[in-house]
C-alpha atoms as a PDB file:
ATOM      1  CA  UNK A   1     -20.560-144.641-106.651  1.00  0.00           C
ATOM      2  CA  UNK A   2     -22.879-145.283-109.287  1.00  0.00           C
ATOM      3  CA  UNK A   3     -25.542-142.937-108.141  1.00  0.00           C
ATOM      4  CA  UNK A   4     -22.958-140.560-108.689  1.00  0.00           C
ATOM      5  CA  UNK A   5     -22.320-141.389-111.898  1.00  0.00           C
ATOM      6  CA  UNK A   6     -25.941-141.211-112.690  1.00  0.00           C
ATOM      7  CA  UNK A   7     -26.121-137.361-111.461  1.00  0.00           C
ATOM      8  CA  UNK A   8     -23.293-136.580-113.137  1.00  0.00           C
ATOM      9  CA  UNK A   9     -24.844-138.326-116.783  1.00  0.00           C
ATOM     10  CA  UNK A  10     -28.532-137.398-116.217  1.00  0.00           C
ATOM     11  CA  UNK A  11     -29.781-136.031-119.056  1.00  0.00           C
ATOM     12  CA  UNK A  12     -33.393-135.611-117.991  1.00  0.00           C
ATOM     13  CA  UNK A  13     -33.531-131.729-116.671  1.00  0.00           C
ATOM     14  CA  UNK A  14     -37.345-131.675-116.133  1.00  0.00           C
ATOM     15  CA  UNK A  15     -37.402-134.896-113.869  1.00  0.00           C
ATOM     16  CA  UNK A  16     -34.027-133.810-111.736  1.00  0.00           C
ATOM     17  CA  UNK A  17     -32.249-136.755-109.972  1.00  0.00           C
ATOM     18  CA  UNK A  18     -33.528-138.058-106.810  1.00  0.00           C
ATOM     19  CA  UNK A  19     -30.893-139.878-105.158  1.00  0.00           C
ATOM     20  CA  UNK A  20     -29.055-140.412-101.390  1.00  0.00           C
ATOM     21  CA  UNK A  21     -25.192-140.864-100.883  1.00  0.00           C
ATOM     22  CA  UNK A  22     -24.419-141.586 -97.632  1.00  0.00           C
ATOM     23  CA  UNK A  23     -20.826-140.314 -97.615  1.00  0.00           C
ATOM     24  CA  UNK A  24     -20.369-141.403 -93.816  1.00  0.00           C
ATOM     25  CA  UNK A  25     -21.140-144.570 -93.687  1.00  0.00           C
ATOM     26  CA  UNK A  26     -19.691-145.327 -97.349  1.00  0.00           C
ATOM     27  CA  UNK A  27     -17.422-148.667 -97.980  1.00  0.00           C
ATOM     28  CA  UNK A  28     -15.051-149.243-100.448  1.00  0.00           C
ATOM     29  CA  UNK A  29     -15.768-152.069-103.085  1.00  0.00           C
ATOM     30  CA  UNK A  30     -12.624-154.439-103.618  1.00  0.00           C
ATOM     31  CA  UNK A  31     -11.853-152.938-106.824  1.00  0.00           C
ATOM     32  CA  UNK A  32     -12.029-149.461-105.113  1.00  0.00           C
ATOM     33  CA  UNK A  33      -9.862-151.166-101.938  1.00  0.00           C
ATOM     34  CA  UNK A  34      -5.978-150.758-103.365  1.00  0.00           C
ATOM     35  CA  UNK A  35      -7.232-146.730-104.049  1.00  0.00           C
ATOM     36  CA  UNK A  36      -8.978-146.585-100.901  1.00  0.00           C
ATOM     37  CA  UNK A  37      -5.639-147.628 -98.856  1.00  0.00           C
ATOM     38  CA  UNK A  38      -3.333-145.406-101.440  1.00  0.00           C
ATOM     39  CA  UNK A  39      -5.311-142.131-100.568  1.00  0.00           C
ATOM     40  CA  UNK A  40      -6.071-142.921 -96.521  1.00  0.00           C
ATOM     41  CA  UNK A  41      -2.688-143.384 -95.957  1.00  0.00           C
ATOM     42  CA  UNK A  42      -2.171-139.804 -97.398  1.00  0.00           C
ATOM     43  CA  UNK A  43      -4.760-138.486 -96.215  1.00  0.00           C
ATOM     44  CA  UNK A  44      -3.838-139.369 -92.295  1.00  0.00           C
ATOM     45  CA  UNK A  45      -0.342-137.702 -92.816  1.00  0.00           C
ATOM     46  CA  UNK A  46      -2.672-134.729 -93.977  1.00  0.00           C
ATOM     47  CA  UNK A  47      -3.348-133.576 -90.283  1.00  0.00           C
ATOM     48  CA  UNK A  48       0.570-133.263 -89.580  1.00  0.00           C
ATOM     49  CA  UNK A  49       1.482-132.017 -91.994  1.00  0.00           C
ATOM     50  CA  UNK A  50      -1.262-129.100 -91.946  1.00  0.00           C
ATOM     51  CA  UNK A  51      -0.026-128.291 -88.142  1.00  0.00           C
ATOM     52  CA  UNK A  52       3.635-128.281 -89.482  1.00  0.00           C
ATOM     53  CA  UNK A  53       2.902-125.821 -91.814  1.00  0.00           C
ATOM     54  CA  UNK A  54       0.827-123.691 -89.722  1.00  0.00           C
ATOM     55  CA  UNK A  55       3.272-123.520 -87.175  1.00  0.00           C
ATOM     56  CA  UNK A  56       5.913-122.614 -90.025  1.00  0.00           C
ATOM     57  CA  UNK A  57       7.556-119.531 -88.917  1.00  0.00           C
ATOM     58  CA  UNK A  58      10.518-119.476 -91.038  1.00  0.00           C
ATOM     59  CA  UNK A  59      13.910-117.848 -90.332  1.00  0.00           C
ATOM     60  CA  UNK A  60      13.931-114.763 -92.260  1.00  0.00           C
ATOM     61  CA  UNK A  61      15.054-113.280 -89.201  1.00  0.00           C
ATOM     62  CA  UNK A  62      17.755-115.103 -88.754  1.00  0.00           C
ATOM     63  CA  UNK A  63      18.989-114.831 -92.630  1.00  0.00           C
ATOM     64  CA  UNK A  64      18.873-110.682 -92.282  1.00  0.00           C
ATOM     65  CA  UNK A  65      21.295-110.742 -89.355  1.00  0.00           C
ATOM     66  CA  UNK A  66      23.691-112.859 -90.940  1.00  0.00           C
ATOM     67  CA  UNK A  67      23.671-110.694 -94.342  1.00  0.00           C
ATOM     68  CA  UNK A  68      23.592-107.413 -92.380  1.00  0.00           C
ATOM     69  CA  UNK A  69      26.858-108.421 -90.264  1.00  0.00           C
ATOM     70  CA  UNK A  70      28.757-111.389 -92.635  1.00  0.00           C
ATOM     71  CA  UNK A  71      31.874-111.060 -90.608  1.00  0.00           C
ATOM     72  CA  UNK A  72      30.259-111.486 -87.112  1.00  0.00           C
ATOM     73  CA  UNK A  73      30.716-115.995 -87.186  1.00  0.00           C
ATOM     74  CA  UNK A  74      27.719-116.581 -84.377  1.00  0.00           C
ATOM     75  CA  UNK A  75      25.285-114.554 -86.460  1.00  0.00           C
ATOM     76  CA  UNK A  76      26.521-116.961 -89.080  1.00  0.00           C
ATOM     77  CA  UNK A  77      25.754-119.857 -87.324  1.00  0.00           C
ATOM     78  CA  UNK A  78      22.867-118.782 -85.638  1.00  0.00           C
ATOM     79  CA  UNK A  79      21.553-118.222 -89.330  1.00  0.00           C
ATOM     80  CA  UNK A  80      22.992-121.739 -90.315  1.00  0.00           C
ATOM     81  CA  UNK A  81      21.246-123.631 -87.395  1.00  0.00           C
ATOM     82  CA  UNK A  82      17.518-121.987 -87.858  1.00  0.00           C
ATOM     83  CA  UNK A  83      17.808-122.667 -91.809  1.00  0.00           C
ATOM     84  CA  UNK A  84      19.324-126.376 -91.681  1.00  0.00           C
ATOM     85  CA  UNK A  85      15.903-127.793 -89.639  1.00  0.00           C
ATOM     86  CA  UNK A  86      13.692-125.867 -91.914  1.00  0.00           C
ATOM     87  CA  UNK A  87      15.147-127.302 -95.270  1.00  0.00           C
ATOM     88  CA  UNK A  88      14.336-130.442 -93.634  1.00  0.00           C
ATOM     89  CA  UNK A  89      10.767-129.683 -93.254  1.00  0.00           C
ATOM     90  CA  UNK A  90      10.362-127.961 -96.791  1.00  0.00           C
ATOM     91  CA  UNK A  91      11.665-131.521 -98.286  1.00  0.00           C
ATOM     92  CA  UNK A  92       8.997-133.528 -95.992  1.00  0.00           C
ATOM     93  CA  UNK A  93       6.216-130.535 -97.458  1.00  0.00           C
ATOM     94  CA  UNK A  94       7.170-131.244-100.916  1.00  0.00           C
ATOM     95  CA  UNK A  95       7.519-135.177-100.515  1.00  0.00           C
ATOM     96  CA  UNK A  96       3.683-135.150 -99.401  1.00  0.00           C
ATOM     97  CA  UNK A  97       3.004-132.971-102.095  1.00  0.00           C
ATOM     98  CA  UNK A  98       4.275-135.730-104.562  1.00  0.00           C
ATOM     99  CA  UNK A  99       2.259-138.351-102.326  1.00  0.00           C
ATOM    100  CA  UNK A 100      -0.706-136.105-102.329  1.00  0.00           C
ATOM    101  CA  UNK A 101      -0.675-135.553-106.310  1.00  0.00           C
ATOM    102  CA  UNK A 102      -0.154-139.506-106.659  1.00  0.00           C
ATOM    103  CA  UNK A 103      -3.297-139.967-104.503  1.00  0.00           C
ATOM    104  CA  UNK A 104      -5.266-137.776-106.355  1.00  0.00           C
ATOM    105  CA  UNK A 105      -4.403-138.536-110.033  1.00  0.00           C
ATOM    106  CA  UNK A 106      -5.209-142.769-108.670  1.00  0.00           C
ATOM    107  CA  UNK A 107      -8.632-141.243-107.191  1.00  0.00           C
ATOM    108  CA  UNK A 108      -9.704-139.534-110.313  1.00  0.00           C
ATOM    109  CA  UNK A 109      -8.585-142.088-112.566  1.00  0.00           C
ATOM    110  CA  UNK A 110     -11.079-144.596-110.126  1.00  0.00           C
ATOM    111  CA  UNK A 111     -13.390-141.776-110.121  1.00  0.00           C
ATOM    112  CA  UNK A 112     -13.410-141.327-113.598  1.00  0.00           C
ATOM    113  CA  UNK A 113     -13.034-145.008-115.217  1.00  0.00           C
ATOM    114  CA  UNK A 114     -15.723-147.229-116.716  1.00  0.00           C
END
């Protein structure tokens, strides 16, 4: 982290930094440990999440029929039962969004701090 932060303040242009982060093989600190855990945790919901929403088809569909025919009561529910599972996974998209914001306004603030 801290040859990071001397990139990032280098005020030497002719000399240029000459440093190695080894972003693989990197370890949090223990004061970088209760950040650390706060994003991973996010960040390995990340992958199902992503595959949820690519496999997001939506059930717009579904929602024409039901406006096109409002009298006919299976088009209704047919429209009802693709919409109910898919509010269900817009709530768990904008959850992790909260979670994911959270994570990254911590990481910054570690990123950023003295």
């Amino acid at each position: 982290m801290g040859n990071l932060l001397k990139v990032l303040t280098c005020t030497d242009l002719e000399q240029g930094p000459n440093f190695f982060l080894d972003f693989e093989n990197a370890q949090p600190t223990e004061s970088e440990k209760e950040i650390y855990n706060q994003v991973n945790v996010v960040l390995k919901d990340a992958e199902g999440i992503l595959e949820d929403l690519q496999s997001y088809r939506g059930a717009g569909h579904e929602i024409r029929e039901a406006i096109q025919h409002p009298a006919d009561e299976k088009l209704q529910e047919k429209a009802w039962g693709a919409v109910v599972p898919l509010v269900g996974k817009l709530k768990k998209f904008y959850e992790f969004s909260q979670r994911l914001e959270a994570a990254l306004r911590g990481l910054l603030g570690a990123l950023t701090s003295t």
